[in-house]
Protein backbone atom coordinates (compact mmCIF):
# COMPACT_ATOMS: atom_id res chain seq x y z
CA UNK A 1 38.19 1.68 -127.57
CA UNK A 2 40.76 3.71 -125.50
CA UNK A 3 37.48 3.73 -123.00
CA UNK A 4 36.13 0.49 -122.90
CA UNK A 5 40.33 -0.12 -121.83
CA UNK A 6 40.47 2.24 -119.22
CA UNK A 7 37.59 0.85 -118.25
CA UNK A 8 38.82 -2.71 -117.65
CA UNK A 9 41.79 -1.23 -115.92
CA UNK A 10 39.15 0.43 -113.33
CA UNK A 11 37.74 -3.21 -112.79
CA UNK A 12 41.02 -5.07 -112.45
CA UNK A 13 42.25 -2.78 -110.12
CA UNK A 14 38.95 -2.54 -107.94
CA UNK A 15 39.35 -6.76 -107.99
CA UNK A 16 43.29 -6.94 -107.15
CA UNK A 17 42.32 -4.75 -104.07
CA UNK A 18 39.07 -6.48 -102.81
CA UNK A 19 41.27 -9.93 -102.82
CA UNK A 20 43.96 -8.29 -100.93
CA UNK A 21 42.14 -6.70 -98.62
CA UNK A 22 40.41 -10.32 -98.02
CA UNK A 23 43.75 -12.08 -97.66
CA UNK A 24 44.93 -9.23 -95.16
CA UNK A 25 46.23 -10.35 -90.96
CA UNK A 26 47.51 -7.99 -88.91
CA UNK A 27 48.64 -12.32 -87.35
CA UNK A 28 52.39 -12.76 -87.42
CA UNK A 29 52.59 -14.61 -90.74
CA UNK A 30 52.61 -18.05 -89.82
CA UNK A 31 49.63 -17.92 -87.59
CA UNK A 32 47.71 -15.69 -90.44
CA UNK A 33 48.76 -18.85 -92.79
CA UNK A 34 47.52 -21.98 -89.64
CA UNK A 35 44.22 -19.91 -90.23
CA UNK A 36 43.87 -21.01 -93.85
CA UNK A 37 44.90 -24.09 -93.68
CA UNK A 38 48.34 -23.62 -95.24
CA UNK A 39 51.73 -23.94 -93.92
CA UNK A 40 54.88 -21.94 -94.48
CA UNK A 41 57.67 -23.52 -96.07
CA UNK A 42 60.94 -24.18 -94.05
CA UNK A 43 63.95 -22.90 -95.72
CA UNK A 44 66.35 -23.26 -92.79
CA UNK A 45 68.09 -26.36 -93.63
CA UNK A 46 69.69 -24.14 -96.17
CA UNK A 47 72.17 -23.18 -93.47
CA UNK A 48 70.97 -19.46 -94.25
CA UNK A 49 72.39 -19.10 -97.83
CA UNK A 50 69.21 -19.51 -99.48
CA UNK A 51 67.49 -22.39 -101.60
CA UNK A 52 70.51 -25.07 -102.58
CA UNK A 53 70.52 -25.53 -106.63
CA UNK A 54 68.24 -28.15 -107.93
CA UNK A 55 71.00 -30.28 -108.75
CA UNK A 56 72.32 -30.08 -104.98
CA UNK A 57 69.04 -31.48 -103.69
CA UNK A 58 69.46 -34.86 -103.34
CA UNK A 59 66.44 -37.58 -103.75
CA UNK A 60 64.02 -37.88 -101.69
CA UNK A 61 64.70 -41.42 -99.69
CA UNK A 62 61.41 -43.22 -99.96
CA UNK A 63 59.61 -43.85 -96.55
CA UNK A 64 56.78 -45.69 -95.88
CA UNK A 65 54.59 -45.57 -92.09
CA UNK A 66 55.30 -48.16 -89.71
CA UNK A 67 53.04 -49.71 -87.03
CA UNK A 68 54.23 -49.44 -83.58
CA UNK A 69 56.74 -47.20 -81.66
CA UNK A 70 59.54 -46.96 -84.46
CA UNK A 71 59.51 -44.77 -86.97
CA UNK A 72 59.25 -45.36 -90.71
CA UNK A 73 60.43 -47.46 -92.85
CA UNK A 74 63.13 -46.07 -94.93
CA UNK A 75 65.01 -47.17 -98.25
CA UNK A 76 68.88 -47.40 -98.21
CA UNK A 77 69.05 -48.36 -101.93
CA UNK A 78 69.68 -52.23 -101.47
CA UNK A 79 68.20 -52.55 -98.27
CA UNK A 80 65.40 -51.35 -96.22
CA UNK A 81 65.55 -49.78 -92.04
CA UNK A 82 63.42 -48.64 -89.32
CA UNK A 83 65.42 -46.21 -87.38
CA UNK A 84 63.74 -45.36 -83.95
CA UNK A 85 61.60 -41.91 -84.41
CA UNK A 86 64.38 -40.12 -82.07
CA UNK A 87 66.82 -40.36 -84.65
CA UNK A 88 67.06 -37.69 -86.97
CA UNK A 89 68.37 -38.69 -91.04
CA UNK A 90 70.88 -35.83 -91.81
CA UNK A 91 72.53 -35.36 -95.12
CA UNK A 92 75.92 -37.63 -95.16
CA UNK A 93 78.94 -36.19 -94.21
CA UNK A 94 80.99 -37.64 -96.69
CA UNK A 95 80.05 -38.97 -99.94
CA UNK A 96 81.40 -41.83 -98.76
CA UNK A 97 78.78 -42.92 -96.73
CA UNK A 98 75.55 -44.16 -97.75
CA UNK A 99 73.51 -42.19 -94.91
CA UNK A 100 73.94 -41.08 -91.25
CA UNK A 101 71.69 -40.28 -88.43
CA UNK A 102 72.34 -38.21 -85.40
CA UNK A 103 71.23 -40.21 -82.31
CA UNK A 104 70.14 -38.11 -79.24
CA UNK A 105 72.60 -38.01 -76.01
CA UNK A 106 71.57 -40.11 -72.66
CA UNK A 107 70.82 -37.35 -69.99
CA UNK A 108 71.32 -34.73 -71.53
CA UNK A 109 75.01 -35.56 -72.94
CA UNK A 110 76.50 -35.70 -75.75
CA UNK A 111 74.96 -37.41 -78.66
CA UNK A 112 76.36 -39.87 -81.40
CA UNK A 113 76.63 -40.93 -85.18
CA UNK A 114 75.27 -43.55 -86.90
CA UNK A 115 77.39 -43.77 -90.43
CA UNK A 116 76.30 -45.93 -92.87
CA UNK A 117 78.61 -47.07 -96.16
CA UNK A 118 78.09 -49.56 -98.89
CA UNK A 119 80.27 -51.65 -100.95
CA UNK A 120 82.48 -54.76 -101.24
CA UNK A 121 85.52 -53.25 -99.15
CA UNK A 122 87.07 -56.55 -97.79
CA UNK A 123 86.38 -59.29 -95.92
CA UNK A 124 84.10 -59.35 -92.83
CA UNK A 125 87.17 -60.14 -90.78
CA UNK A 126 89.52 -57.48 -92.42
CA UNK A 127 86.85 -54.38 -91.34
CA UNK A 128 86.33 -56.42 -87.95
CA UNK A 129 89.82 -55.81 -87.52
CA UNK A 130 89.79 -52.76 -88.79
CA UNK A 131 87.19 -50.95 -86.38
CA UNK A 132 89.28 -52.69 -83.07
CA UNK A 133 92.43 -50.82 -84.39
CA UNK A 134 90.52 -47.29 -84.00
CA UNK A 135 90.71 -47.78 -80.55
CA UNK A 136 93.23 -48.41 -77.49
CA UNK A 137 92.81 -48.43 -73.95
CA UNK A 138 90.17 -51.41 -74.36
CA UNK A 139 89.23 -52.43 -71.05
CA UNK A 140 87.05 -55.63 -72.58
CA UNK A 141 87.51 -57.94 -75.77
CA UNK A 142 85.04 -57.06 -78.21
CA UNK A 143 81.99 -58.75 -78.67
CA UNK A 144 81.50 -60.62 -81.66
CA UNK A 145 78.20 -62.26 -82.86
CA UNK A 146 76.00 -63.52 -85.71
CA UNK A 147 72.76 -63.34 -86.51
CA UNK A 148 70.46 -63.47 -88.86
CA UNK A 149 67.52 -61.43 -90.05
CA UNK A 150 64.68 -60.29 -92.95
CA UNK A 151 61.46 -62.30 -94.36
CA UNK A 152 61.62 -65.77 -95.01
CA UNK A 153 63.47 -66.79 -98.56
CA UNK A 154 64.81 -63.31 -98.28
CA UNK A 155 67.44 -63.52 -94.95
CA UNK A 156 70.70 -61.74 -94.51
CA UNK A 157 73.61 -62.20 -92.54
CA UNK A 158 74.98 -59.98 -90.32
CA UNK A 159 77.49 -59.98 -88.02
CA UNK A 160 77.48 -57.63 -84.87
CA UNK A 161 80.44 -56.19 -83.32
CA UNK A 162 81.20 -54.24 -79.77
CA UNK A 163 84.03 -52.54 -79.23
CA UNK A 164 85.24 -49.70 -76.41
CA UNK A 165 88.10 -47.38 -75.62
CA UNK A 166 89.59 -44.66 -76.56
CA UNK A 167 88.50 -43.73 -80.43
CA UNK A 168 91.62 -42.87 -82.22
CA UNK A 169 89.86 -40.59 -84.65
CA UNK A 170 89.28 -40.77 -88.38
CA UNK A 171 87.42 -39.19 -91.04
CA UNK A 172 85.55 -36.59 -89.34
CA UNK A 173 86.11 -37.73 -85.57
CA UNK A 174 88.90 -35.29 -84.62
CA UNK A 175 91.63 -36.42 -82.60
CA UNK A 176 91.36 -39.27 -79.80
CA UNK A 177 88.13 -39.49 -77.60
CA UNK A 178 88.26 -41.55 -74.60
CA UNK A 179 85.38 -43.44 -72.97
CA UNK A 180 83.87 -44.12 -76.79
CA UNK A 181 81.89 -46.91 -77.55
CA UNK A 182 81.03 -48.27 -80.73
CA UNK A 183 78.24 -50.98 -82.09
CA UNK A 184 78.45 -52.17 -85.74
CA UNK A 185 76.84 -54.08 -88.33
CA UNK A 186 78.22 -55.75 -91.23
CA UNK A 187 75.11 -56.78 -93.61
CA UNK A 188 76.10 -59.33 -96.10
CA UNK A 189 74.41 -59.50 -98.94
CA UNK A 190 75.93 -61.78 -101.43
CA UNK A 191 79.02 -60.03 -103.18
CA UNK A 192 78.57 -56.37 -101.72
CA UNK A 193 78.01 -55.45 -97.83
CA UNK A 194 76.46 -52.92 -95.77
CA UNK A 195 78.68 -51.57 -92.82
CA UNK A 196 77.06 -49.45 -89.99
CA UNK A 197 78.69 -47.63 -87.38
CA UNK A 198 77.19 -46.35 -84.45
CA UNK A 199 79.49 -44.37 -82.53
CA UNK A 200 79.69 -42.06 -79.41
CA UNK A 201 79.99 -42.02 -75.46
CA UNK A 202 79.63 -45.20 -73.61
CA UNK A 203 76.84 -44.05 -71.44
CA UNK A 204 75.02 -42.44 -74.52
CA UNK A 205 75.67 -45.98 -76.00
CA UNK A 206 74.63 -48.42 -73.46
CA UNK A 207 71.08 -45.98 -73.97
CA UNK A 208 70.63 -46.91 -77.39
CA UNK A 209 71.88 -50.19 -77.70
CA UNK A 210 68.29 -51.67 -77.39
CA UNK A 211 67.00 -49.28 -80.44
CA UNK A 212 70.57 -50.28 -82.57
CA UNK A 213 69.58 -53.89 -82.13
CA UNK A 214 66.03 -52.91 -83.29
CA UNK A 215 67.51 -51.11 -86.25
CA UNK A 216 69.45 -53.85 -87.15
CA UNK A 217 66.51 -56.36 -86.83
CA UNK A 218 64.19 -53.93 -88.97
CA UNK A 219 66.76 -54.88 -91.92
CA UNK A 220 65.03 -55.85 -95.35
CA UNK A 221 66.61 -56.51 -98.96
């Protein structure tokens, strides 16, 4: 018996080193796992600290592929958004806020924020109102409008607001910025609201004001 064990040892081992002697690249290790088809797995967005717990992984938004030049459709909870395929969805900032995108800079500046919050915090007028007190030096009035938008039987209303100056700051913008610019959205939808923010330098503004109006357009309960 002791033999016929050993023996099976013998094979195992022989085995074990056949299949690693099959697996073996002197490739660095990505390009030795391109050439079977498989794909390493990303851990950077761990900041370096290693895998976050299971219960700091938050879910998976659900996105679904878009025709066109956009990028995909993704869920917000209430709502759904096509955000251009140059923004990048980053983990919020502030549980606070629904979701937030970082929006590339015009030129080669400076980029912005789109913040994103949900919930029946005042009127329409009151956060109007609100946003034009975060900034001074205003060399226009801000823009006001309404329009609205979705699939028939299913439309919202949303009102669109332009404002520029000096930012005064808040949570997370530091201390005052001058030559900000800021285009919101306030999506009603019947008791509770969307409010979106899309804040940064004028020029890197005026850019993306086009692909905000998209954005806003792409809206769907």
């Amino acid at each position: 018996m002791r033999k016929a064990a050993a023996t099976r040892l013998i094979v195992a081992a022989f085995v074990g080193m056949v299949a690693c002697s099959q697996n073996y690249s002197d490739q660095p290790a990505d390009v030795a796992l391109r050439e079977r088809g498989l794909q390493a797995i990303d851990n950077s967005g761990d900041g370096g600290g290693g895998s976050p717990r299971a219960a700091e992984i938050p879910s998976a938004p659900a996105y679904q592929t878009t025709e066109g030049g956009g990028g995909e459709r993704q869920s917000l909870g209430a709502i759904t958004v096509v955000p251009p395929s140059e923004w990048r969805s980053v983990r919020p900032s502030s549980s606070m806020r629904k979701a937030e995108y970082e929006v590339p800079g015009a030129d080669g500046g400076a980029g912005a924020k789109l913040a994103i919050f949900a919930g029946p915090w005042g009127s329409v007028d009151d956060n109007v109102a609100r946003w034009e007190a975060q900034f001074s030096d205003r060399k226009r009035d801000t823009v006001r409008r309404e329009l609205v938008v979705g699939d028939a039987g299913a439309e919202v209303a949303v009102t669109m607001v332009d404002v520029a100056g000096t930012f005064g700051g808040g949570m997370g913008g530091g201390g005052p910025q001058a030559h900000q610019r800021m285009l919101g959205a306030i999506v009603d939808l019947g008791g509770s609201f969307y409010y979106m923010k899309l804040l940064g330098p004028e020029n890197t503004i005026a850019y993306w004001e086009e692909g905000f109006e998209s954005f806003v357009q792409s809206i769907r309960k």
